[in-house]
PDB file of N, CA and C in Angstrom:
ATOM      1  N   UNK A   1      60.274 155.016  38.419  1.00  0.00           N
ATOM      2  CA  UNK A   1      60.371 154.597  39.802  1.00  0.00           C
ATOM      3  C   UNK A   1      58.966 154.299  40.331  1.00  0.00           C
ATOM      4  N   UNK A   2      59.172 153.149  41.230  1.00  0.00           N
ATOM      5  CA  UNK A   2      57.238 152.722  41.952  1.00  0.00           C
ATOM      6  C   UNK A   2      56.789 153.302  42.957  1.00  0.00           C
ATOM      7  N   UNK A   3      56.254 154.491  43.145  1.00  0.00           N
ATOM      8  CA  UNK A   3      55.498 155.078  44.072  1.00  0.00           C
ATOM      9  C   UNK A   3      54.676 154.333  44.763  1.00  0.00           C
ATOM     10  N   UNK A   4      55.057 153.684  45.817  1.00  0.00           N
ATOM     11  CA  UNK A   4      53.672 152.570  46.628  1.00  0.00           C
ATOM     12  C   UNK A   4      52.176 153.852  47.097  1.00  0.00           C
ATOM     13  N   UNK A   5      52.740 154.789  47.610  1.00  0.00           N
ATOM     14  CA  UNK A   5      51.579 155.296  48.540  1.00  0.00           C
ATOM     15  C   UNK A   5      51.041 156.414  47.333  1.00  0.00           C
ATOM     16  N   UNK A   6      51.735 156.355  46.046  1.00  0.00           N
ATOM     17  CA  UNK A   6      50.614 157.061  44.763  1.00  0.00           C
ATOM     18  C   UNK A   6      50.202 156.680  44.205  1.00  0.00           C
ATOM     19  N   UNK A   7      48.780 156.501  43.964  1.00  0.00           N
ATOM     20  CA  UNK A   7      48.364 155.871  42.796  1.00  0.00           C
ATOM     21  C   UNK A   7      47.632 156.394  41.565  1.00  0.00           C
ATOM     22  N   UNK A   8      47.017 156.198  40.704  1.00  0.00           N
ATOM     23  CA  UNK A   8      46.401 156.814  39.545  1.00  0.00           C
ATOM     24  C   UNK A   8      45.495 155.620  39.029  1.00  0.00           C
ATOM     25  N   UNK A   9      43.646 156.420  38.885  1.00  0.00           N
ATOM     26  CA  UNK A   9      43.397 155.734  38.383  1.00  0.00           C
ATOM     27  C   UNK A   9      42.182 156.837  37.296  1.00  0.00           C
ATOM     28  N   UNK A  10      41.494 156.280  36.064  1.00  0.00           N
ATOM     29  CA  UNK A  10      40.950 157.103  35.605  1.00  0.00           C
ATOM     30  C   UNK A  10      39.128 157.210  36.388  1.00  0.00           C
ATOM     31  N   UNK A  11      39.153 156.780  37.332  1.00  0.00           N
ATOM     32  CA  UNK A  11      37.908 156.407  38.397  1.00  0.00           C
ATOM     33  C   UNK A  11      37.920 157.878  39.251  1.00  0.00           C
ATOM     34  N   UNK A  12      39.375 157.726  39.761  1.00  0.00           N
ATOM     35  CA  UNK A  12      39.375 158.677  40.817  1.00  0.00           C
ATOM     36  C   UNK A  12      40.328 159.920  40.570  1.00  0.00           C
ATOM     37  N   UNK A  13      39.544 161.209  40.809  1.00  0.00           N
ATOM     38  CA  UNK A  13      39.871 162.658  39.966  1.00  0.00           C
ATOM     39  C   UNK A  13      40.357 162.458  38.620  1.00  0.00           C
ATOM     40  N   UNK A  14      39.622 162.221  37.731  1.00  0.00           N
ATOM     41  CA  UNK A  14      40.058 162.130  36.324  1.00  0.00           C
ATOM     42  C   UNK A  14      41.518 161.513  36.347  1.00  0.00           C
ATOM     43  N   UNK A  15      41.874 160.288  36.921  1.00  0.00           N
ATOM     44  CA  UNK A  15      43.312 159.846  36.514  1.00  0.00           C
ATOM     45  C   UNK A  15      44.266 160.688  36.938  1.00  0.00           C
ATOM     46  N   UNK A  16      43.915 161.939  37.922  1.00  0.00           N
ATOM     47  CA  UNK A  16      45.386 162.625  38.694  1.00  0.00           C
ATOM     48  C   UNK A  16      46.004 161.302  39.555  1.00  0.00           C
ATOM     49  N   UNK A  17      47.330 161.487  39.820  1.00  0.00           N
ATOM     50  CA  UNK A  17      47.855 160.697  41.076  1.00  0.00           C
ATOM     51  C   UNK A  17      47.195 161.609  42.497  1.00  0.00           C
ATOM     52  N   UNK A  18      47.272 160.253  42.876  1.00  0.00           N
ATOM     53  CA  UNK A  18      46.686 160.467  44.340  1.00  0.00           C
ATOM     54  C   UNK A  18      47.391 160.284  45.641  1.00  0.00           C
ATOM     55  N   UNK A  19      47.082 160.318  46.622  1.00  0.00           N
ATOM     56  CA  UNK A  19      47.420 159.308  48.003  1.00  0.00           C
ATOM     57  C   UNK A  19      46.885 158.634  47.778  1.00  0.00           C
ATOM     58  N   UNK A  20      47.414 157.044  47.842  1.00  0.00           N
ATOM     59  CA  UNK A  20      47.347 155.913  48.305  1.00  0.00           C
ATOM     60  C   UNK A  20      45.428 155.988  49.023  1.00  0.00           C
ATOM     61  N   UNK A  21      44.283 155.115  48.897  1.00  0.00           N
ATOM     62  CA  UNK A  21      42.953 155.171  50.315  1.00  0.00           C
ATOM     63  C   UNK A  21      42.343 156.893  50.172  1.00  0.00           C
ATOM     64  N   UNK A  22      42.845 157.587  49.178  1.00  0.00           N
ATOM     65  CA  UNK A  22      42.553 159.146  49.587  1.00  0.00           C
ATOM     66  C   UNK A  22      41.976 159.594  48.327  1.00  0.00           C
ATOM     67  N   UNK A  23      41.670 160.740  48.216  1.00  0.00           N
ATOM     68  CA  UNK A  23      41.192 161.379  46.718  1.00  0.00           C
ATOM     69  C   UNK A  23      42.252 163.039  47.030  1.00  0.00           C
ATOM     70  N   UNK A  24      42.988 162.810  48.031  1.00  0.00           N
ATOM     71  CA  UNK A  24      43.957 164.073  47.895  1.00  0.00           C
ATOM     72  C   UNK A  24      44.938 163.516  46.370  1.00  0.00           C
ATOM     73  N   UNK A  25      44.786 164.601  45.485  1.00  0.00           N
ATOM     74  CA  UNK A  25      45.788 164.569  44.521  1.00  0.00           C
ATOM     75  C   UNK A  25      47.268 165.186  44.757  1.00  0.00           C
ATOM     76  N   UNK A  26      48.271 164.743  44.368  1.00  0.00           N
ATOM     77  CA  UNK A  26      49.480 165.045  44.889  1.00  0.00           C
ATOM     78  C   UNK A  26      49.655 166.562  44.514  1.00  0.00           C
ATOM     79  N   UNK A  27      48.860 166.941  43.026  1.00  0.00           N
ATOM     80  CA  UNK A  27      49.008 168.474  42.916  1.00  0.00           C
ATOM     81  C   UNK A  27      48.783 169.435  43.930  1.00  0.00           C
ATOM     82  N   UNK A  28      47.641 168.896  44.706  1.00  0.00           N
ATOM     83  CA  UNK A  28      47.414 170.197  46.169  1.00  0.00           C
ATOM     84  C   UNK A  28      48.246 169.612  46.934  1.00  0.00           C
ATOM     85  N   UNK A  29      48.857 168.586  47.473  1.00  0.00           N
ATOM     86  CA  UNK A  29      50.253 168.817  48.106  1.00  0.00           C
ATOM     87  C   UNK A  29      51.382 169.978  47.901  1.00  0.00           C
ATOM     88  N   UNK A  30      51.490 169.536  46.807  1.00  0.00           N
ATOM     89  CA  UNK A  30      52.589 170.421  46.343  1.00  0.00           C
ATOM     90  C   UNK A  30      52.247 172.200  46.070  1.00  0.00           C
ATOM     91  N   UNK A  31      51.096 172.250  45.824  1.00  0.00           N
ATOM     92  CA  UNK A  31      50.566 173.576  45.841  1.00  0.00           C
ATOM     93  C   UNK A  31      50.140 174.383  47.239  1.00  0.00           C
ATOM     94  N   UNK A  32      50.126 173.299  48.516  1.00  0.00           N
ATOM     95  CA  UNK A  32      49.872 174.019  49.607  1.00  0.00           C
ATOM     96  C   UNK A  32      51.465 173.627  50.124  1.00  0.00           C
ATOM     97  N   UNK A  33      52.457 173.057  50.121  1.00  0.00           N
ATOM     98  CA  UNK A  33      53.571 173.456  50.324  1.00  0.00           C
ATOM     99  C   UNK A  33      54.461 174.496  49.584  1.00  0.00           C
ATOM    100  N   UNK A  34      53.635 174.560  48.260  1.00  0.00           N
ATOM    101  CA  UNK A  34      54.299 176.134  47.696  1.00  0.00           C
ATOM    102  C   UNK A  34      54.042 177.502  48.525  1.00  0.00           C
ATOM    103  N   UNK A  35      52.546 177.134  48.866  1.00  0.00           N
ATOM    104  CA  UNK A  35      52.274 178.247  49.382  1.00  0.00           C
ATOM    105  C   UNK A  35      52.798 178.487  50.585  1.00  0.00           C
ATOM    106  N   UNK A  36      53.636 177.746  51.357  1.00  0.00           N
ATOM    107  CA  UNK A  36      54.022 178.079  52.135  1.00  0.00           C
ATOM    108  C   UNK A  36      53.587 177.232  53.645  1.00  0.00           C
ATOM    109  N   UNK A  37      52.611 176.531  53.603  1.00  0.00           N
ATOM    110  CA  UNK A  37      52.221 175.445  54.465  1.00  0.00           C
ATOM    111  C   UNK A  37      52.958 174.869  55.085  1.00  0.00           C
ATOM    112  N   UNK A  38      53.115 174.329  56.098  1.00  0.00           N
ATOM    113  CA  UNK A  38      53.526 172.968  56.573  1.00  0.00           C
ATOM    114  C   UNK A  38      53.517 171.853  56.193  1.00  0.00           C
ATOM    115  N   UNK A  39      54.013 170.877  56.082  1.00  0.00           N
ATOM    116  CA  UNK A  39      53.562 168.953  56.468  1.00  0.00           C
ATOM    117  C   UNK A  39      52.144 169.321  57.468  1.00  0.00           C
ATOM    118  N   UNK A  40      52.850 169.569  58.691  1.00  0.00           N
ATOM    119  CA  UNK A  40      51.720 169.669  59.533  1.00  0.00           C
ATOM    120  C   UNK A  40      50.591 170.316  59.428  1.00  0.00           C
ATOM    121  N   UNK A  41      50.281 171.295  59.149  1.00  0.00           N
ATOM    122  CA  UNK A  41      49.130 172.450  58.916  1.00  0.00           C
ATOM    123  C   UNK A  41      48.537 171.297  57.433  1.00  0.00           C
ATOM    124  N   UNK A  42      49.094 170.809  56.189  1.00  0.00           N
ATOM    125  CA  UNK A  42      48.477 169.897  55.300  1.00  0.00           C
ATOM    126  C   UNK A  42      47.717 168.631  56.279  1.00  0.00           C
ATOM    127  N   UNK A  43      48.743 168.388  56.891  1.00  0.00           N
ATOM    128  CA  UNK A  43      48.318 166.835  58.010  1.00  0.00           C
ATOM    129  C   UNK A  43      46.879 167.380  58.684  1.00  0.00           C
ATOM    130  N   UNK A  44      46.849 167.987  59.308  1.00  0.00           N
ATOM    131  CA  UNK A  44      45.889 168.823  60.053  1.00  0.00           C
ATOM    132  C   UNK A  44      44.243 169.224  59.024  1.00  0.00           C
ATOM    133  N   UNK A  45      44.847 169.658  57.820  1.00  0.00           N
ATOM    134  CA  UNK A  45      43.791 170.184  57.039  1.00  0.00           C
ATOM    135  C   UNK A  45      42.987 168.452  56.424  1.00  0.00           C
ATOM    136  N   UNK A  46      44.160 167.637  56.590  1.00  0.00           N
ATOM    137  CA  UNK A  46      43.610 166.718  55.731  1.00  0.00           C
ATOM    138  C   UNK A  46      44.063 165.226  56.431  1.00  0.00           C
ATOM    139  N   UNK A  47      43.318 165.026  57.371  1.00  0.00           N
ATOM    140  CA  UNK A  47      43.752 164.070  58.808  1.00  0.00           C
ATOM    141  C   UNK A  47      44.253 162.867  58.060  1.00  0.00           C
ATOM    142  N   UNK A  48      43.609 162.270  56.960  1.00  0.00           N
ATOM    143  CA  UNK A  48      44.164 160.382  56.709  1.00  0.00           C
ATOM    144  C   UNK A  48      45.289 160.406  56.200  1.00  0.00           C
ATOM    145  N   UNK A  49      46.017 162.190  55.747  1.00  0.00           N
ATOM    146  CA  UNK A  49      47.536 162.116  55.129  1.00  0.00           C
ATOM    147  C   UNK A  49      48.503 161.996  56.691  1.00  0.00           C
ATOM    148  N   UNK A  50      49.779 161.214  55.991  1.00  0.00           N
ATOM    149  CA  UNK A  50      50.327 161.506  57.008  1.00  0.00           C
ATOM    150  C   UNK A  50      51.883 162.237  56.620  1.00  0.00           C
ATOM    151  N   UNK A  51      52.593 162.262  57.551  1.00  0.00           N
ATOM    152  CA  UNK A  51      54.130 162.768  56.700  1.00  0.00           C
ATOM    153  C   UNK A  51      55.117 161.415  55.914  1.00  0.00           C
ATOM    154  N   UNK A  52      54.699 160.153  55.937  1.00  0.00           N
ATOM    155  CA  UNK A  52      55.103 160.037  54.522  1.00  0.00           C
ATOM    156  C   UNK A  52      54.149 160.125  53.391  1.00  0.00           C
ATOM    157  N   UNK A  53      53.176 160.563  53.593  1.00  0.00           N
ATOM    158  CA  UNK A  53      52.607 160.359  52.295  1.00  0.00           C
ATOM    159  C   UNK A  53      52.704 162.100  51.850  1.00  0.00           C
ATOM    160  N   UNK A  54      53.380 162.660  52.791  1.00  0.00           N
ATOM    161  CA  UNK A  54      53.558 164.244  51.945  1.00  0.00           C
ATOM    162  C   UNK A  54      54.887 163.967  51.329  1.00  0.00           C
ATOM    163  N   UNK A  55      55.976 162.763  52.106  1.00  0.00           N
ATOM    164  CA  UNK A  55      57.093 163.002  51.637  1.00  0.00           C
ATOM    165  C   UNK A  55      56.973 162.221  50.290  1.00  0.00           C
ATOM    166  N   UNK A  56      56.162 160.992  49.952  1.00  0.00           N
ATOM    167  CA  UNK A  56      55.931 160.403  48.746  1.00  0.00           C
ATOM    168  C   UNK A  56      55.302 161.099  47.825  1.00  0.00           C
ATOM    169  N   UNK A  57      54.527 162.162  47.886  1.00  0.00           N
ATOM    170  CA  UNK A  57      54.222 163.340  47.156  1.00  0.00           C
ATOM    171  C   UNK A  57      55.077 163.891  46.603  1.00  0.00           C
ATOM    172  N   UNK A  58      55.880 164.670  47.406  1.00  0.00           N
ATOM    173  CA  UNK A  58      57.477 165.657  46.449  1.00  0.00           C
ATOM    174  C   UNK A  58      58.367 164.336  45.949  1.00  0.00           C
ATOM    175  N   UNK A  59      58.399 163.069  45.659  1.00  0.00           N
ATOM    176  CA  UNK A  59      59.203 162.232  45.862  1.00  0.00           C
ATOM    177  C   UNK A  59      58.742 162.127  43.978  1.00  0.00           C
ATOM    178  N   UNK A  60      57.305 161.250  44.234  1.00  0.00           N
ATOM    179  CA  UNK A  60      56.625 161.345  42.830  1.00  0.00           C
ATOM    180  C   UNK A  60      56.978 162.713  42.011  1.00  0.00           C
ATOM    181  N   UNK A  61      56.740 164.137  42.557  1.00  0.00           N
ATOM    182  CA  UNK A  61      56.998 164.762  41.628  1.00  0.00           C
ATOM    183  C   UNK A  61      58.338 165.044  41.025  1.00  0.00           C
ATOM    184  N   UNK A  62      59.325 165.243  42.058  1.00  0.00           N
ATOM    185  CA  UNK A  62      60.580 164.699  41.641  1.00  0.00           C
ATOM    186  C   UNK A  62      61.070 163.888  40.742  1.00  0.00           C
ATOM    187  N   UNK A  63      60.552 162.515  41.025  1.00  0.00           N
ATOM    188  CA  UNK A  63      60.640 161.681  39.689  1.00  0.00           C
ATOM    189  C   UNK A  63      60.336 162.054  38.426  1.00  0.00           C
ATOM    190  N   UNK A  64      58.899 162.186  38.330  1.00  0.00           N
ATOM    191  CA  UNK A  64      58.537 162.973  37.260  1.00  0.00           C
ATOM    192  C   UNK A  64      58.441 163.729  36.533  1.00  0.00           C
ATOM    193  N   UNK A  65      59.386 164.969  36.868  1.00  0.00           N
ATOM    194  CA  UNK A  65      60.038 165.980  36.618  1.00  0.00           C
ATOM    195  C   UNK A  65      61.797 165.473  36.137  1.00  0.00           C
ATOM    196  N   UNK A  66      62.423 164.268  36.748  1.00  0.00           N
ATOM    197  CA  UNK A  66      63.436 164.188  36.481  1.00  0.00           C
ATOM    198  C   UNK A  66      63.635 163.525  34.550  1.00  0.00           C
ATOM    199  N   UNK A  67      62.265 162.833  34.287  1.00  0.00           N
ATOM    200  CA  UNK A  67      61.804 161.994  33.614  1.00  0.00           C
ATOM    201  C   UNK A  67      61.379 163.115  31.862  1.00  0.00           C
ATOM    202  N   UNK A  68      61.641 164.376  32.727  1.00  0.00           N
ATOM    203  CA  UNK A  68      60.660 165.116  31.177  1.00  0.00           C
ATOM    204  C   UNK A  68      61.946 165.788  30.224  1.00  0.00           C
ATOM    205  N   UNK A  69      61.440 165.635  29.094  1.00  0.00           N
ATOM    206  CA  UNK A  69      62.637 166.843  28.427  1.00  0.00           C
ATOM    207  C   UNK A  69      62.226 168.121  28.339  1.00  0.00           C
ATOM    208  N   UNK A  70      63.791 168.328  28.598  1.00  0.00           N
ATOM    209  CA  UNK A  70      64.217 169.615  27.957  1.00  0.00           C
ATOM    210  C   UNK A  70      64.311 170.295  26.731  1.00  0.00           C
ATOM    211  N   UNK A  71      63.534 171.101  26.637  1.00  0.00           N
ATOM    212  CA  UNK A  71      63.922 171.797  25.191  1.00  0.00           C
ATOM    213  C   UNK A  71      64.232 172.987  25.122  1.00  0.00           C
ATOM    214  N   UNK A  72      65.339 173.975  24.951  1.00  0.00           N
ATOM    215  CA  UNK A  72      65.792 175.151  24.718  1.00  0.00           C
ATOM    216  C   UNK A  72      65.455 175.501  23.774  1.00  0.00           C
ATOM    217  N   UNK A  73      65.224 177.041  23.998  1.00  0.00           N
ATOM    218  CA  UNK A  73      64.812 178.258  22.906  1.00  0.00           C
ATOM    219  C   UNK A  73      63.698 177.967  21.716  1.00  0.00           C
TER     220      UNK A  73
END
């Protein structure tokens, strides 16, 4: 699936996906909404994100997670 507002390049943070204009990698998205964060309190910590680009964050990882195998035992 085409993530418009993620991109990846090997320039910017060693080839993590990113925001779209940003050097936020989608991993600290998802790691400050584990922790329990907000959209907002992330928005706040990190002003040029906005709430779609947190929602294109869990969206990408979603995908990408839907995309991996499984292997039992």
């Amino acid at each position: 699936m085409q993530h418009e507002l993620i991109t990846s390049s090997p320039d910017v943070m060693d080839g993590k996906p990113v925001v779209r204009g940003t050097r936020v990698p989608v991993e600290l998205i998802l790691r400050k909404l584990g922790a329990g964060l907000s959209a907002e309190t992330i928005i706040a910590d990190h002003p040029r994100l906005t709430l779609d680009d947190i929602h294109a964050a869990q969206a990408f990882a979603a995908d990408y997670l839907a995309d991996e195998d499984v292997v039992y035992g």
